[in-house]
N, C-alpha and C. Protein backbone atom coordinates (compact mmCIF):
# COMPACT_ATOMS: atom_id res chain seq x y z
N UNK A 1 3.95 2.95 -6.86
CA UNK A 1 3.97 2.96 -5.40
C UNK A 1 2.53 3.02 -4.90
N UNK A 2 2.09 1.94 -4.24
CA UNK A 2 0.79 2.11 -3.54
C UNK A 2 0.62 3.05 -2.52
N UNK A 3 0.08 4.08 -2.04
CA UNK A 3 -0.05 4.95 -0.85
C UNK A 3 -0.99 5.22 -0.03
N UNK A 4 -2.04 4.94 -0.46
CA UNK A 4 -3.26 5.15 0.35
C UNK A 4 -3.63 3.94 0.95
N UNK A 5 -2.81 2.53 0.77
CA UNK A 5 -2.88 1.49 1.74
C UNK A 5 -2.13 1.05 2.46
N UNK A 6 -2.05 0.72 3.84
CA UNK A 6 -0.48 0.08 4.32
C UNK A 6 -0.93 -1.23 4.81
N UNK A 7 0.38 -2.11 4.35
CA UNK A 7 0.29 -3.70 4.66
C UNK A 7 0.70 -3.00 5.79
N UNK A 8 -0.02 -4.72 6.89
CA UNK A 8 0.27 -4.73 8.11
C UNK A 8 0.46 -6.15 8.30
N UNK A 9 1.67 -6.44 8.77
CA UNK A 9 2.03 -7.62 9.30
C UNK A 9 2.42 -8.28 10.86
N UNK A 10 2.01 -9.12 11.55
CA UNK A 10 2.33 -9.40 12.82
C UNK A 10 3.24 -11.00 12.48
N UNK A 11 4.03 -10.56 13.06
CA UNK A 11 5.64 -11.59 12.98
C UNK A 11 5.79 -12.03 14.60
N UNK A 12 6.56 -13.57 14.28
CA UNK A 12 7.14 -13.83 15.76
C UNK A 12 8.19 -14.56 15.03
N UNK A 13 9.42 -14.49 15.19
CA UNK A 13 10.88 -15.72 14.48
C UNK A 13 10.16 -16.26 13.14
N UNK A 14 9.92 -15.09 12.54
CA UNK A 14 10.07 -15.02 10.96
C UNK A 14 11.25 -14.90 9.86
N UNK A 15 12.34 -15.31 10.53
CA UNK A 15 13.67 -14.87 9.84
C UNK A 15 13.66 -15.82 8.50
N UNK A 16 12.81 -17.03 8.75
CA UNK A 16 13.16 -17.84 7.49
C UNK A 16 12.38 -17.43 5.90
N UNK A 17 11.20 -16.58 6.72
CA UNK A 17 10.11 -16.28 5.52
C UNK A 17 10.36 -14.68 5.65
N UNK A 18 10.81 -13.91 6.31
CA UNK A 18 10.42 -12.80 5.99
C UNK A 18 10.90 -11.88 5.13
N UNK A 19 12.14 -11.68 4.65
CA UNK A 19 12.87 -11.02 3.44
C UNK A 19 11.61 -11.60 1.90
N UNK A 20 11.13 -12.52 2.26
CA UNK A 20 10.45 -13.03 0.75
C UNK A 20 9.29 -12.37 0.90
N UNK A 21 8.40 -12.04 2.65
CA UNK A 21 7.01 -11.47 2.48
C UNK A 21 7.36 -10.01 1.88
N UNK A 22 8.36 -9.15 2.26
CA UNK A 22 9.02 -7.75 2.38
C UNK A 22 9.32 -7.75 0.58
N UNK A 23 9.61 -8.66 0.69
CA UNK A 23 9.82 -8.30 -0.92
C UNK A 23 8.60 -8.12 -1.55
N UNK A 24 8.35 -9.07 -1.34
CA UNK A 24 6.57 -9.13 -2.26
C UNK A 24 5.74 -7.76 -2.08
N UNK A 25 6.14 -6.85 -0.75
CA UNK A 25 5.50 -5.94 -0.50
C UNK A 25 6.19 -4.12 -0.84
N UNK A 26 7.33 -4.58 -1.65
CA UNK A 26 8.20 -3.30 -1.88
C UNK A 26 7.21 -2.02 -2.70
N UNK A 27 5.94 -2.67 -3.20
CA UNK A 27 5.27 -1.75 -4.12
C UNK A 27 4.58 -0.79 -3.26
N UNK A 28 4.71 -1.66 -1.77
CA UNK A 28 3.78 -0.47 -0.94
C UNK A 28 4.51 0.59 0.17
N UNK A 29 3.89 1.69 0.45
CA UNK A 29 4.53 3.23 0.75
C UNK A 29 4.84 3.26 2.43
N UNK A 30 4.14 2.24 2.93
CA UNK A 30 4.26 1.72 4.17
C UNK A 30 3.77 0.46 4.41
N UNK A 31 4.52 -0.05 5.53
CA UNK A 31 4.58 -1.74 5.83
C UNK A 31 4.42 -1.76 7.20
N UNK A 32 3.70 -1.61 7.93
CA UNK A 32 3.60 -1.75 9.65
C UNK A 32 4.11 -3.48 10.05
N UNK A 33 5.11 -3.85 10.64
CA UNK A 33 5.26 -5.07 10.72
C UNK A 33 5.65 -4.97 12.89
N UNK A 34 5.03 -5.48 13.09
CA UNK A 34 4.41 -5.53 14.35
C UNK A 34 4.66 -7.09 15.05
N UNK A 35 6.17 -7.08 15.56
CA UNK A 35 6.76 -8.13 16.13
C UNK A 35 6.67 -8.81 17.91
N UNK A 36 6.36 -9.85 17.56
CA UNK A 36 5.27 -10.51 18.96
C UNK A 36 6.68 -10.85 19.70
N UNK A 37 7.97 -10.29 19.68
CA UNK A 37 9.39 -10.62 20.46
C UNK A 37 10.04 -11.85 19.85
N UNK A 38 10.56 -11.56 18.94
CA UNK A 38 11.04 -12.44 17.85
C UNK A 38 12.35 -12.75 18.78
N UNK A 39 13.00 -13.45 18.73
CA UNK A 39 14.75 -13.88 19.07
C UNK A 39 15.47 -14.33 17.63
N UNK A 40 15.47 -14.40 16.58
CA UNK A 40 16.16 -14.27 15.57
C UNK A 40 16.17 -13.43 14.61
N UNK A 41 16.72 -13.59 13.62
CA UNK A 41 17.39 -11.88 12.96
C UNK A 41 15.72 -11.48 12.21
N UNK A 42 14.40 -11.70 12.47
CA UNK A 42 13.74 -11.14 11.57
C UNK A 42 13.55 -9.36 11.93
N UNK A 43 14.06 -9.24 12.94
CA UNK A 43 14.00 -7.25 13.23
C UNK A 43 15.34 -6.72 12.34
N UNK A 44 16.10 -7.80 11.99
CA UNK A 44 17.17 -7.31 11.87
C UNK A 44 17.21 -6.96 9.71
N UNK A 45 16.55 -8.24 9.62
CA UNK A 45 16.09 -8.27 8.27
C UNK A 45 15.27 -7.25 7.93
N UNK A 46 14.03 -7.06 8.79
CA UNK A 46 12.76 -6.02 8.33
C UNK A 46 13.65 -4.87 8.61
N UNK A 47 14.73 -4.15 9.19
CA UNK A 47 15.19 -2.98 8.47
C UNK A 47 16.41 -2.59 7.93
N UNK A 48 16.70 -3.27 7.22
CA UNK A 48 16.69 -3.23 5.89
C UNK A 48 15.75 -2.52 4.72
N UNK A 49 14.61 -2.92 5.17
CA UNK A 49 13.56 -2.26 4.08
C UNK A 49 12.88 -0.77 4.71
N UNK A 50 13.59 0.18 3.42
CA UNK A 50 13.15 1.50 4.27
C UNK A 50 11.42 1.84 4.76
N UNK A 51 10.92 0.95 3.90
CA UNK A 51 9.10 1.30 3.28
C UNK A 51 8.60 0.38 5.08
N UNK A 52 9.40 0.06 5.91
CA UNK A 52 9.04 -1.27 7.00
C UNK A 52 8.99 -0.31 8.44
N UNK A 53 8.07 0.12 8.98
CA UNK A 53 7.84 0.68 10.40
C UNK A 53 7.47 -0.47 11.21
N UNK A 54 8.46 -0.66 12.05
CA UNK A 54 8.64 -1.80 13.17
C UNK A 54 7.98 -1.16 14.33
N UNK A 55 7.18 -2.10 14.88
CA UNK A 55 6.77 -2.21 16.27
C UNK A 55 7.16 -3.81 17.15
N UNK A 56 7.18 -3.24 18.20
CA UNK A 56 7.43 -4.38 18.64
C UNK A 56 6.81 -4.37 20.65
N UNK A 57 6.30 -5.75 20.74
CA UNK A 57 4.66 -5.71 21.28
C UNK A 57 4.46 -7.02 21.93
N UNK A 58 3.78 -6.95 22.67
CA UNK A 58 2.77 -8.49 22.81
C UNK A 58 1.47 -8.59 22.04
N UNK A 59 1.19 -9.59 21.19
CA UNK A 59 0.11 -9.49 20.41
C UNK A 59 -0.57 -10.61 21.18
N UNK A 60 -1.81 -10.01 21.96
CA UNK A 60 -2.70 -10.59 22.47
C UNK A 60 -4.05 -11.61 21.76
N UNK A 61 -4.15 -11.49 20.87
CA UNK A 61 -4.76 -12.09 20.00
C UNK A 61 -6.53 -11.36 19.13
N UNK A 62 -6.70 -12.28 18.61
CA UNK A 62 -8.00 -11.78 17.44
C UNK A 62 -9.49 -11.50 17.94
N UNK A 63 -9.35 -12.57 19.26
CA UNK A 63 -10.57 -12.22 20.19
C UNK A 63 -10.90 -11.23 20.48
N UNK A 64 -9.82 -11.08 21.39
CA UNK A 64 -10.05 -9.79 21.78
C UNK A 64 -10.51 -8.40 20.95
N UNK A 65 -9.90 -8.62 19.36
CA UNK A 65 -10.83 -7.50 18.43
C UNK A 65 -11.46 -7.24 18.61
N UNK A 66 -12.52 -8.74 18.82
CA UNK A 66 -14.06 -8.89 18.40
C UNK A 66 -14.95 -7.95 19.07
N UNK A 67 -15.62 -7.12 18.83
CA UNK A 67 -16.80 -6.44 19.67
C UNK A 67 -17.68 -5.95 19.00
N UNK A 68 -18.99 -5.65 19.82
CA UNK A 68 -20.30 -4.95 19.66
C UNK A 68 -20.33 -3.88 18.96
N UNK A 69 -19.97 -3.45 18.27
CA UNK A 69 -19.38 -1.80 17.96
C UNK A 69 -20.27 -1.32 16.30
N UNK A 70 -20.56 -0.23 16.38
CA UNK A 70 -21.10 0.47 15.31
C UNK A 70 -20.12 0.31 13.94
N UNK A 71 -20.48 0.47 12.74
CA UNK A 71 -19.51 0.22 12.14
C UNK A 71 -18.41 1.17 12.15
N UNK A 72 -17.33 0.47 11.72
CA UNK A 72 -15.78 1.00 11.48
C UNK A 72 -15.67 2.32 11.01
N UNK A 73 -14.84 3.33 11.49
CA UNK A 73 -14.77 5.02 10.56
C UNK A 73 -13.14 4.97 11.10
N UNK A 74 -12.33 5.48 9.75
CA UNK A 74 -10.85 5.83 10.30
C UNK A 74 -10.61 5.95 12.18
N UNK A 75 -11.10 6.51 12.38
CA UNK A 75 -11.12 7.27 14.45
C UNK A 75 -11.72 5.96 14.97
N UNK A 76 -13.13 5.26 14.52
CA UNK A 76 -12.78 4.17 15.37
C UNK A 76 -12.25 2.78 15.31
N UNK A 77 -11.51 2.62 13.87
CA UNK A 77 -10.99 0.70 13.67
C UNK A 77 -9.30 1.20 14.45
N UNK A 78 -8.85 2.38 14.66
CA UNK A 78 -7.52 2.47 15.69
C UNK A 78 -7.65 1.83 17.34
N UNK A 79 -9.06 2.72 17.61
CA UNK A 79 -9.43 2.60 19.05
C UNK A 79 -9.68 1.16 19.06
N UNK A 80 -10.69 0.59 17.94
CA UNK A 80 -11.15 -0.49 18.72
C UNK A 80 -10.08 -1.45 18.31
N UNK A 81 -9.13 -1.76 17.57
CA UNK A 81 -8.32 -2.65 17.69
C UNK A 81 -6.93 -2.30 18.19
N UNK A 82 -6.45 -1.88 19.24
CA UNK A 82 -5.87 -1.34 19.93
C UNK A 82 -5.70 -2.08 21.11
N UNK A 83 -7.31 -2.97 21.69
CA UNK A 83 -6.75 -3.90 22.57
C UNK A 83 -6.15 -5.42 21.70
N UNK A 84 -6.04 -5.32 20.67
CA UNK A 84 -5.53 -6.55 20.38
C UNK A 84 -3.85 -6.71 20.63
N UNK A 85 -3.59 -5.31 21.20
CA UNK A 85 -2.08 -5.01 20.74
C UNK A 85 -1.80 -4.19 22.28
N UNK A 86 -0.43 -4.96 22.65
CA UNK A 86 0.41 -4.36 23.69
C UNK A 86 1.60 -4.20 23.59
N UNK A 87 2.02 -2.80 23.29
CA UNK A 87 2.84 -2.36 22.84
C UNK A 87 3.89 -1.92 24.19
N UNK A 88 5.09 -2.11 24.03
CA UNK A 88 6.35 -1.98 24.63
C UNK A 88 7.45 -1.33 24.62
């Protein structure tokens, strides 16, 4: 069991691929999968898998990551990528 890393995935009507990414990822202790308002069964698929913490969001995009910023420490890669994500 991997634990000190968590996959993170952002999904939109992933129902056709996503039981195969989830699988591939059963070795890990958490799975953040972070859904951009899917309309087919992929929320319905991702729990199913107990190791899968669903969010579900508007994902504004990668730009917006981007910034000026000192380097990364646990306290600040939350804050600063936080506007990439609008959560609901």
């Amino acid at each position: 069991m991997i634990e000190h890393v968590s996959a993170v995935i952002i999904v939109k009507n992933a129902a056709d691929t996503i039981r195969g990414t989830l699988e591939s990822l059963r070795a890990f202790q958490e799975v953040v999968l972070y859904d951009n308002g899917s309309s087919d069964d992929t929320l319905s698929i991702a729990s199913e898998y107990p190791n899968v913490l669903i969010f579900e969001g508007q994902f504004v995009d990668l730009n917006h990551c981007r910034t000026e910023q000192p380097p990364e420490t646990p306290l600040t890669t939350q804050a600063s990528h936080e506007s990439c994500l609008q959560h609901s």
